[in-house]
Protein backbone atom coordinates (compact mmCIF):
# COMPACT_ATOMS: atom_id res chain seq x y z
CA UNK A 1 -6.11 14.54 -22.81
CA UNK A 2 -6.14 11.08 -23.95
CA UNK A 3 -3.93 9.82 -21.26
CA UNK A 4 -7.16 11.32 -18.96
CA UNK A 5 -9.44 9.67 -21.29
CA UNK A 6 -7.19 5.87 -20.60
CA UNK A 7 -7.28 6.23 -17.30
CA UNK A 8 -10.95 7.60 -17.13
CA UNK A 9 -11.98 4.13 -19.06
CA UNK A 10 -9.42 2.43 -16.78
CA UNK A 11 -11.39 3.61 -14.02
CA UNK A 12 -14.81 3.08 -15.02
CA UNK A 13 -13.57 -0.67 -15.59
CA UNK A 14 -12.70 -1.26 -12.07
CA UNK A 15 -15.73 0.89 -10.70
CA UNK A 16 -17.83 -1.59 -13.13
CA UNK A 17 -15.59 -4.47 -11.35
CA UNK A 18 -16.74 -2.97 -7.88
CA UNK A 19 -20.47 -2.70 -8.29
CA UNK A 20 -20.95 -6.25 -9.92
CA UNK A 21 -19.94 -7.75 -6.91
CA UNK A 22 -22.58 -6.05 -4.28
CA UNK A 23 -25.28 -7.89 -5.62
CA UNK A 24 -23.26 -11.13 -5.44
CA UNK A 25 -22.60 -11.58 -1.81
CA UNK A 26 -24.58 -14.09 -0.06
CA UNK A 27 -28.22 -14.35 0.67
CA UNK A 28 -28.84 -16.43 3.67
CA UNK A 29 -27.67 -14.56 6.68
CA UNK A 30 -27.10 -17.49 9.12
CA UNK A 31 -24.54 -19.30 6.87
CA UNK A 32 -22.24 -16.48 6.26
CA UNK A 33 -19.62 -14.98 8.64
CA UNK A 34 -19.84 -10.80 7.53
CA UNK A 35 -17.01 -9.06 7.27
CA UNK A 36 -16.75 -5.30 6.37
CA UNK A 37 -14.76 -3.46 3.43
CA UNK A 38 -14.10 0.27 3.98
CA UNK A 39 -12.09 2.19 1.28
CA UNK A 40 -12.66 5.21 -0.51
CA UNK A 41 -15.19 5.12 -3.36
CA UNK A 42 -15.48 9.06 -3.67
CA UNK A 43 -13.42 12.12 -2.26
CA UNK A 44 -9.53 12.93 -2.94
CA UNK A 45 -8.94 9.11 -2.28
CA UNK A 46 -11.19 7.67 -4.64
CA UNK A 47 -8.69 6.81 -7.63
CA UNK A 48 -7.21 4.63 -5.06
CA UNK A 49 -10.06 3.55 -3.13
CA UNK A 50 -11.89 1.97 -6.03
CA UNK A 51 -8.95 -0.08 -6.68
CA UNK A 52 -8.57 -1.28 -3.58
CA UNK A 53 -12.25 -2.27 -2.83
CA UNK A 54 -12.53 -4.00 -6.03
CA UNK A 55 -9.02 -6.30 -5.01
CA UNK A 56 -11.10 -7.00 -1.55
CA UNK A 57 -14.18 -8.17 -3.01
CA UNK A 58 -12.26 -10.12 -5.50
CA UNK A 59 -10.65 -11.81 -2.49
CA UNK A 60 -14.12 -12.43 -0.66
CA UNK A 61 -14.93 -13.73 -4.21
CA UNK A 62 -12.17 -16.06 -4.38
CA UNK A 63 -13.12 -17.40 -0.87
CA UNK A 64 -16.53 -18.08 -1.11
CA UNK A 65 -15.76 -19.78 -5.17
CA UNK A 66 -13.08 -22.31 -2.76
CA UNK A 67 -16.15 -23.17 -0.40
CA UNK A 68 -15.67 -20.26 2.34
CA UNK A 69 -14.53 -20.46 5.81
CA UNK A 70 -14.12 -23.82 7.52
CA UNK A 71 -16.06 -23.09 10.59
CA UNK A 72 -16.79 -24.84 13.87
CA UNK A 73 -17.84 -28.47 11.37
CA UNK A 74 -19.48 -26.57 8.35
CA UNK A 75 -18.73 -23.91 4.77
CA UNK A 76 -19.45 -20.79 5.93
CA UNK A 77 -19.30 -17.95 2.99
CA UNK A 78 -18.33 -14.80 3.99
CA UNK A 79 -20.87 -11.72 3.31
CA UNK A 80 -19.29 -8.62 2.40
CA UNK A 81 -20.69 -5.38 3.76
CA UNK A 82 -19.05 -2.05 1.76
CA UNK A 83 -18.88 1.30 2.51
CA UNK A 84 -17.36 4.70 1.41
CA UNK A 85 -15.50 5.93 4.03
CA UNK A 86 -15.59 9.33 1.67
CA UNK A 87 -12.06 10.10 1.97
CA UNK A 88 -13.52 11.55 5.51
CA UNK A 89 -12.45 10.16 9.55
CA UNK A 90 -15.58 11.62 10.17
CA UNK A 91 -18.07 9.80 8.01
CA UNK A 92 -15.54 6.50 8.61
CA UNK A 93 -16.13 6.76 12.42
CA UNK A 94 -20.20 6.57 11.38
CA UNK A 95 -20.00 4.21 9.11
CA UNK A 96 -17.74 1.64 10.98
CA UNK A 97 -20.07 1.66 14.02
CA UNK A 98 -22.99 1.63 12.14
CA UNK A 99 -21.10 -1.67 10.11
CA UNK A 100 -20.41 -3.56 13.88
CA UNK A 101 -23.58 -2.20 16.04
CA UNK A 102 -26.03 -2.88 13.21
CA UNK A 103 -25.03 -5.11 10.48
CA UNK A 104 -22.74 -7.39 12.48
CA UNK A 105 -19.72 -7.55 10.64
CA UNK A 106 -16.94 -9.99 13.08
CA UNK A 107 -14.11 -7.83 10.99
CA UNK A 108 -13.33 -4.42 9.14
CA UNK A 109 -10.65 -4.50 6.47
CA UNK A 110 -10.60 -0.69 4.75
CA UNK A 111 -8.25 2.24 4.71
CA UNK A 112 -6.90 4.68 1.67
CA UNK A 113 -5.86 7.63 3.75
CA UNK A 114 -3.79 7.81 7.03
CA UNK A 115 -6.16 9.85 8.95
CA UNK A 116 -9.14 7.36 7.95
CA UNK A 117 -7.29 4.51 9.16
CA UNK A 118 -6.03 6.26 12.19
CA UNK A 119 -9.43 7.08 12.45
CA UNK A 120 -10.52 3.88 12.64
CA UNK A 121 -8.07 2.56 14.82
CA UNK A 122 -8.81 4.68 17.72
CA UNK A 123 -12.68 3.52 17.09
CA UNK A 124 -11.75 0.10 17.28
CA UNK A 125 -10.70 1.07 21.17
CA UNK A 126 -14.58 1.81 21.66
CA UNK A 127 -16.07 -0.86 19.33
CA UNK A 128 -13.96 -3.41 19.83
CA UNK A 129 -13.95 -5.17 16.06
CA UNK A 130 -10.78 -7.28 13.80
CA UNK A 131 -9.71 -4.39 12.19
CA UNK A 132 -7.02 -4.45 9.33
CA UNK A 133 -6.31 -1.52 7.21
CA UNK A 134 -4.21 -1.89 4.03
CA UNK A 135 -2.62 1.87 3.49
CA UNK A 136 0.36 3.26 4.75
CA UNK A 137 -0.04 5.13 8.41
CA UNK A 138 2.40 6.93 10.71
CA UNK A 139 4.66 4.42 12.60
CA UNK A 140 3.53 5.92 16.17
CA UNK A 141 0.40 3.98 15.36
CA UNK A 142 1.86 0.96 15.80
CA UNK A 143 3.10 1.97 19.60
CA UNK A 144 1.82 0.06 22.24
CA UNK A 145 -0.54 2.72 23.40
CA UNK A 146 -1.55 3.87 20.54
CA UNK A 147 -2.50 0.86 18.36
CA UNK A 148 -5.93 -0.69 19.02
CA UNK A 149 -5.71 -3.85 20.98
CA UNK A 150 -6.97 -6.07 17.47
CA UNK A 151 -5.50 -3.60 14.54
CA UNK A 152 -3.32 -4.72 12.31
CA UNK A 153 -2.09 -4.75 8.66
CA UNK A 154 -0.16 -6.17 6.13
CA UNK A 155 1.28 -2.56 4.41
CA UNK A 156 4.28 -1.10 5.33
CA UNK A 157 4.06 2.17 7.87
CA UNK A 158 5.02 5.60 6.20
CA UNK A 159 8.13 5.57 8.07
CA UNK A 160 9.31 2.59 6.33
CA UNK A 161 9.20 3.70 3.27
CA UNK A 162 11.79 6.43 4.30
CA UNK A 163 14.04 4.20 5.55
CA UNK A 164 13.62 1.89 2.14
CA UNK A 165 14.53 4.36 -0.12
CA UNK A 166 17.77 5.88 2.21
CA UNK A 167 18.85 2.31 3.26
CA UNK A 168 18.96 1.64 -0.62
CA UNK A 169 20.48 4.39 -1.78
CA UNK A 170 23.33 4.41 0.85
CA UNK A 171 23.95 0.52 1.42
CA UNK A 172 23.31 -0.55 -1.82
CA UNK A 173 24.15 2.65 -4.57
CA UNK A 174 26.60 4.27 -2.22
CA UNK A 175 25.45 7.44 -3.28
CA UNK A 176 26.98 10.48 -0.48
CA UNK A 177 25.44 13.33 -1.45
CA UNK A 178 21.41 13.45 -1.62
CA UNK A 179 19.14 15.84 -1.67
CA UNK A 180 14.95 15.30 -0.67
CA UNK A 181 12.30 16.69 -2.15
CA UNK A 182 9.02 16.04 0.22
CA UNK A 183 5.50 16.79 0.40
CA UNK A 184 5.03 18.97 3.22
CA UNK A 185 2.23 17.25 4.46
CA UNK A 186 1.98 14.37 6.92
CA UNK A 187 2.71 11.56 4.65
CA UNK A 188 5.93 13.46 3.83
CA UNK A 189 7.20 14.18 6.69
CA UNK A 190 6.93 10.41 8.29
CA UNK A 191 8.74 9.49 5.67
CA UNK A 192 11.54 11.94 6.02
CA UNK A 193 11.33 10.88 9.82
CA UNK A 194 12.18 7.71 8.33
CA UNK A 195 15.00 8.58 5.86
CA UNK A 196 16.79 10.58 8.30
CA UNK A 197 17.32 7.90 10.73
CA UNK A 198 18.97 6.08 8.28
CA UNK A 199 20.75 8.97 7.10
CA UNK A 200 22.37 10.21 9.99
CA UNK A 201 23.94 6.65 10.55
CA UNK A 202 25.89 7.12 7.80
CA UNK A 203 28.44 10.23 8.67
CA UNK A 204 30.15 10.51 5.67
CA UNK A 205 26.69 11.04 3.54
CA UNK A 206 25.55 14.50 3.39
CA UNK A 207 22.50 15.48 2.79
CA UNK A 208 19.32 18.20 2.64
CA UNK A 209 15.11 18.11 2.53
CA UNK A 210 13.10 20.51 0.46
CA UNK A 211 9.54 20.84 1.16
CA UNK A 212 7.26 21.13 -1.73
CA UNK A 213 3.38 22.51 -0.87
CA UNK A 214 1.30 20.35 -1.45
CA UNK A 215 -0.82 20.68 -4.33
CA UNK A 216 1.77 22.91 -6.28
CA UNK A 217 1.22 22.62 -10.27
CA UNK A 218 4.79 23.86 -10.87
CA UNK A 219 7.66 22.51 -8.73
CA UNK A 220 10.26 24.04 -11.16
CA UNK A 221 11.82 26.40 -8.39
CA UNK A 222 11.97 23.33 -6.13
CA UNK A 223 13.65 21.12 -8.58
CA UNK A 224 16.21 23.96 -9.25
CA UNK A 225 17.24 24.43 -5.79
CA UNK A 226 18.31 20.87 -5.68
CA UNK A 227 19.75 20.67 -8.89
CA UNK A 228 22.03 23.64 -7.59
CA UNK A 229 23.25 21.62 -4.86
CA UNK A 230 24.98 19.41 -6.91
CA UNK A 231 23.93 16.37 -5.96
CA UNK A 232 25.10 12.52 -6.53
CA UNK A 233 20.72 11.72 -6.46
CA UNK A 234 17.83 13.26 -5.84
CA UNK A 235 15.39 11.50 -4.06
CA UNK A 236 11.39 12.40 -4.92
CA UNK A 237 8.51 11.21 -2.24
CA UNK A 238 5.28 13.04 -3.63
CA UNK A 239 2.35 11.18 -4.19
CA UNK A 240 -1.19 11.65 -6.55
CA UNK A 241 -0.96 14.48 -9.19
CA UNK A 242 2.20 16.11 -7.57
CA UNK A 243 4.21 12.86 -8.40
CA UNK A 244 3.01 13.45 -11.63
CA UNK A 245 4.11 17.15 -12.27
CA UNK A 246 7.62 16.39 -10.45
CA UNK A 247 8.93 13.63 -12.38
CA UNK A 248 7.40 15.66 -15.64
CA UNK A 249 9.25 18.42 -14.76
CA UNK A 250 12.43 16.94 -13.70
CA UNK A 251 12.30 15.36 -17.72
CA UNK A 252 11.40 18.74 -18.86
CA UNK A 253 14.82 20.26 -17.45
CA UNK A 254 16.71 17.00 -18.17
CA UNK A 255 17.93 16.66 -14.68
CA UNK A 256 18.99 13.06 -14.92
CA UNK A 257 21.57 13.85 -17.46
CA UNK A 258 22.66 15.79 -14.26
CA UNK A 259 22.54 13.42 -11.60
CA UNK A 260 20.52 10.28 -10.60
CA UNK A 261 16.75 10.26 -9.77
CA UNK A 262 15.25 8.15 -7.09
CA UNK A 263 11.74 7.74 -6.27
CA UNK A 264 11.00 6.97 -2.55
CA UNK A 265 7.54 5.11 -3.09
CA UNK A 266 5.26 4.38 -6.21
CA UNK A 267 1.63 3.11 -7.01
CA UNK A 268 -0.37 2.11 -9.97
CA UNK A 269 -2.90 4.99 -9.16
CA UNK A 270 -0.69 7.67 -10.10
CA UNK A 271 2.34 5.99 -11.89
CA UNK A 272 0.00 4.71 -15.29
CA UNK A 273 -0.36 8.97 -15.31
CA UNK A 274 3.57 9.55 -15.75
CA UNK A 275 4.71 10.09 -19.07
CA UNK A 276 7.37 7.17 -19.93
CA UNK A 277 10.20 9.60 -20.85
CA UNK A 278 9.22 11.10 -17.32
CA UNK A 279 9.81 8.20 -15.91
CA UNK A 280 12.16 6.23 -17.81
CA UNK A 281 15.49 5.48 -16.35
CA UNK A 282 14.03 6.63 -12.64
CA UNK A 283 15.02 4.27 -9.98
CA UNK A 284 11.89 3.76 -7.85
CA UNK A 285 11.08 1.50 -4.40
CA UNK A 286 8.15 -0.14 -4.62
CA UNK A 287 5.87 -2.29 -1.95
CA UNK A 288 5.53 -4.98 -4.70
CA UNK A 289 4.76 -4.67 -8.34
CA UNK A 290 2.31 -7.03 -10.70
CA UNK A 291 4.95 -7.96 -13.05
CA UNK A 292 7.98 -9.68 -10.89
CA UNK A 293 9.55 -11.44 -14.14
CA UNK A 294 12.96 -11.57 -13.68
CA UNK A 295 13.24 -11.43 -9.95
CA UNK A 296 15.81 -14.00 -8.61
CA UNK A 297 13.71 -15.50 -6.41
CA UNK A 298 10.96 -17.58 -8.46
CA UNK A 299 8.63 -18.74 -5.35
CA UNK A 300 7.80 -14.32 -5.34
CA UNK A 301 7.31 -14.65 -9.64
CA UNK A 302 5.30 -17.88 -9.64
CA UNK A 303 3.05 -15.91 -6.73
CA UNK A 304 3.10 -12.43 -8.44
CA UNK A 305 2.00 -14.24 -11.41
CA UNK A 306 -0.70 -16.30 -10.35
CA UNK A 307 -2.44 -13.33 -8.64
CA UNK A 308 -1.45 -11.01 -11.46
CA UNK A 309 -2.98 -13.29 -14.26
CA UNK A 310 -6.05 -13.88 -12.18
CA UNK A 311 -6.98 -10.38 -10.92
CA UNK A 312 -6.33 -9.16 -14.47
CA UNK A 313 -9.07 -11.97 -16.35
CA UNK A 314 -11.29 -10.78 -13.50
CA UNK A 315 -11.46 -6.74 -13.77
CA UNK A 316 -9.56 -6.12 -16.84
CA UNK A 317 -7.07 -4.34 -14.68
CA UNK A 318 -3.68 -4.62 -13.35
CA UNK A 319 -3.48 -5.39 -9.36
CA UNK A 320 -2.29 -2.19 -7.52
CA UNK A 321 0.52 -2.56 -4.89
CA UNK A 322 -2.37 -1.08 -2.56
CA UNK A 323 -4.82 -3.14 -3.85
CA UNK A 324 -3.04 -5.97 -3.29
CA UNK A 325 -2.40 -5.26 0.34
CA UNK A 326 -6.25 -5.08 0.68
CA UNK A 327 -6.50 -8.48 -1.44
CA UNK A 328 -4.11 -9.58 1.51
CA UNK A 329 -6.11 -8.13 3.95
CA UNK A 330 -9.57 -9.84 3.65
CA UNK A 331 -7.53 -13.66 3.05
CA UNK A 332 -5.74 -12.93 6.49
CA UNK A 333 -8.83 -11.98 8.39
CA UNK A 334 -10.30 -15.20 6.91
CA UNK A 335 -7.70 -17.35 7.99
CA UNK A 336 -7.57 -15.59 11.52
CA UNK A 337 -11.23 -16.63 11.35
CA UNK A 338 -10.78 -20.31 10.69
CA UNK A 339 -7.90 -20.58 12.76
CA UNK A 340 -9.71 -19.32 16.07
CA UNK A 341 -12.50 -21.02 15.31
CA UNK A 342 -14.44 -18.15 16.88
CA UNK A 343 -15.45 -14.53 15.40
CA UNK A 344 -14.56 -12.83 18.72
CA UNK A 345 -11.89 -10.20 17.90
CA UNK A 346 -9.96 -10.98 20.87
CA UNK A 347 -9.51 -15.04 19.47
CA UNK A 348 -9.11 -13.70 16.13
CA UNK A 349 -6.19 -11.46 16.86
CA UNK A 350 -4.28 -14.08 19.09
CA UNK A 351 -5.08 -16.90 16.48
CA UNK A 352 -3.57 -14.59 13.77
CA UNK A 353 -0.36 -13.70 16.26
CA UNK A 354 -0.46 -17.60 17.31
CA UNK A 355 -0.39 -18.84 13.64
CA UNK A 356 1.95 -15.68 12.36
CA UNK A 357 3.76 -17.29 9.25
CA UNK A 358 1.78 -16.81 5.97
CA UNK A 359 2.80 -16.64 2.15
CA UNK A 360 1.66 -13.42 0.48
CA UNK A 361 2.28 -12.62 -3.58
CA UNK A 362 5.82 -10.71 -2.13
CA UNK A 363 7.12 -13.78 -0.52
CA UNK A 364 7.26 -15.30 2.96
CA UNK A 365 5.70 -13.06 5.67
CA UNK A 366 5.38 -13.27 9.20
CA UNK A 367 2.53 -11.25 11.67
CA UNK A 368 4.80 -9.50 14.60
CA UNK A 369 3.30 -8.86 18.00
CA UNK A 370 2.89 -4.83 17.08
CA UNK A 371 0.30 -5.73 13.86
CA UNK A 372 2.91 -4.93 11.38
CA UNK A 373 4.26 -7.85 8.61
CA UNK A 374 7.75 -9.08 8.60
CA UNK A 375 8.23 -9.64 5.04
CA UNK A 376 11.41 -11.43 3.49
CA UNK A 377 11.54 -8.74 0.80
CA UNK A 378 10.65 -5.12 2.41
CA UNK A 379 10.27 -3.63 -0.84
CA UNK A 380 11.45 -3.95 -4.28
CA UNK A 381 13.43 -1.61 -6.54
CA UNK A 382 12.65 -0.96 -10.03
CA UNK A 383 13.67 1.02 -12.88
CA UNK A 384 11.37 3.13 -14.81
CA UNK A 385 10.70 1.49 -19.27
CA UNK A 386 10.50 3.81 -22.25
CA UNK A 387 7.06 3.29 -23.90
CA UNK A 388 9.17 1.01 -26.41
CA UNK A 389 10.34 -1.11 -23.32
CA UNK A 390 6.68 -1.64 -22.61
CA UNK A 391 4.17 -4.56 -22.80
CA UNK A 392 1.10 -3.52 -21.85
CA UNK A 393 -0.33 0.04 -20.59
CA UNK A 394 -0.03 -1.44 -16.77
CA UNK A 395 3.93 -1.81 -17.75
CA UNK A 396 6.04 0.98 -16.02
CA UNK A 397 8.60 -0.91 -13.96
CA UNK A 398 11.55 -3.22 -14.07
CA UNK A 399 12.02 -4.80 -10.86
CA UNK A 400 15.83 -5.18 -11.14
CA UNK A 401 16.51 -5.82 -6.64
CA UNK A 402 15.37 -5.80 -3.72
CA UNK A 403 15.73 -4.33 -0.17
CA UNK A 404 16.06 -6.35 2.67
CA UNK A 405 18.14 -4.40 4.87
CA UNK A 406 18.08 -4.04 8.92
CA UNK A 407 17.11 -0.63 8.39
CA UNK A 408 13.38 -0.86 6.67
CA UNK A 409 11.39 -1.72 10.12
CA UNK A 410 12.00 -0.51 13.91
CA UNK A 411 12.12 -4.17 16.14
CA UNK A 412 8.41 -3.99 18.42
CA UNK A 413 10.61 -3.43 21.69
CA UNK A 414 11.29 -0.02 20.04
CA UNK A 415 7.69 0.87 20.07
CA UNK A 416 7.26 -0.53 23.38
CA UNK A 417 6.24 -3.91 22.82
């Protein structure tokens, strides 16, 4: 109950962070350039949602402090226009043409749920808009005829983070026998997609899924079956409150004095819920983390940091890995802006393509022609900190590697670019 209560007050911070900002966005129409934010302020996605929304108006903030956009010989400050896409493709749809039809927003950066942001990208066919959304989606999106012709975004596909976590374990832990637990939803099983094309490169690794309901309180028969398989790891991909009760339940029958625990992908949203002996000693993958000290590379801890140390004297708050995609988001669609000189999403798109290379708080990125990012780092390992091992209440993580392996993203001509 008091962990509920933290993260309740944690919460209400960043909501508090949110609201502020809508009645600070510019008054005078003709000198702003509008751009929409989308994200989930209520619904299933919410926890999430919040955080990102208040990361994207902290970036519009951050503009507009520097001067704005240099546009065609004058400052132009960009006006924000929010929404709650409800956790809901249906109310998104409405919304987002409601956003470019009406209030004349030149781009849409949003997106906490796959289906929302797939959602959104087939709108984008009809109302032709900038789009970027900052969550993780299928990687059939990103096909040639499927993606919308100016959709793009700087978070890695679900797929990805399947191939991550089994590139990492394999190439770099050497581990050969591994059992999966999953969410049997869709989430899950792009992932999986994912992990078992690495996997089956690697003939001399076996290894086994186990699909766990979504929703399920108690995953003790689950965790049992793979305990009984005797494996070398035991990779974990759930996500929300059944991340949670996994890793609480894996400490509760003290399965890593059994055999190593891997987490496939990890957020802020749900991780600050894990209890620190859950989690302590876990190896997890993550798309970035707020605290980078000790990484090798110091251009990726000087960045971390400065973003870190600024977001948190802003909200009070630590900066999400999802939030900080959508803090990525709205500074990219800026510069696409600026660069094209134009707020037609066809010049946008082909300015942001033309001028691909770009530093983000994970390191050097690049745009590829599908609208995924190239990043030097894919994704960073960690291991889980004892509550003695921690600084702050945001502290979970030691980021003790990297991956950067071939394996992480399929090359565009794959998905017919």
């Amino acid at each position: 109950m008091k962990r509920f209560i933290k993260n309740i007050a944690v919460l209400s911070v960043v909501l508090g962070f949110v609201f502020c900002f809508a009645t600070t966005t510019p008054a005078t129409a003709a000198d702003t350039i509008k751009i929409g934010l989308m994200y989930a302020l209520s619904g299933k996605g919410s926890s999430l949602g919040t955080m990102q929304m208040a990361a994207a108006k902290f970036a519009v903030k951050e503009i507009n402090d520097n001067g704005g956009i240099n546009f065609q010989g004058k400052k132009m400050l960009i006006e924000a226009i929010s929404a709650d896409d409800e956790t809901n493709p249906d109310a998104a749809i409405r919304k987002m043409k409601e956003m470019i039809l009406s209030d004349k927003i030149v781009a849409l950066v949003g997106g906490t749920f796959a289906d929302v942001s797939m959602a959104m990208n087939d709108q984008a066919k009809r109302t032709p808009v900038l789009l970027c959304w900052t969550n993780g989606v299928p990687e059939k999106v990103f096909t040639k005829e499927s993606k919308g012709p100016y959709s793009c975004t700087p978070m890695a596909n679900n797929n990805c983070a399947g191939r991550g976590a089994a590139g990492y374990v394999t190439e770099k832990m050497k581990m050969k026998n591994i059992v999966a637990l999953m969410p049997d939803y869709a989430y899950g099983h792009a992932a999986y997609e994912g992990m078992e094309e690495v996997l089956k490169k690697h003939p001399e690794v076996k290894y086994q899924v186990i699909w766990t309901p979504v929703g399920t309180a108690d995953m003790t028969q689950y965790l049992i079956k793979a305990r009984d398989a005797n494996p070398d790891i035991i990779m974990m991909g759930q996500w929300g409150n059944d991340a949670i009760n996994i890793l609480k339940q894996a400490y509760d029958m003290e399965l890593r004095k059994k055999t190593k625990l891997f987490f496939n992908y990890m957020t802020d949203a749900f991780a600050v819920g894990i209890p620190p002996e859950a989690i302590d000693g876990v190896t997890v993958q993550m798309f970035w983390y707020h605290d980078m000290s000790g990484f090798p590379d110091p251009q990726v801890v000087e960045a971390s940091n400065k973003i870190s140390k600024e977001y948190l004297a802003a909200t009070g708050g630590a900066l999400d890995p999802y939030a900080m995609s959508a803090y990525c988001g709205v500074k990219e669609m800026a510069r696409a802006i600026e660069a094209a000189q134009s707020t037609d999403p066809q010049k946008t798109y082909a300015a942001l393509m033309t001028h691909s290379d770009w530093n983000s708080p994970k390191g050097p990125a690049k745009w590829r022609i599908d609208g995924q990012v190239a990043y030097k780092y894919d994704s960073f390992i960690g291991t889980g900190l004892a509550e003695k091992e921690r600084k702050n209440k945001w502290d979970y993580l030691k980021i003790i590697d990297s991956y950067k392996g071939g394996s992480f993203m399929k090359p565009p001509s794959e998905l017919g670019w």
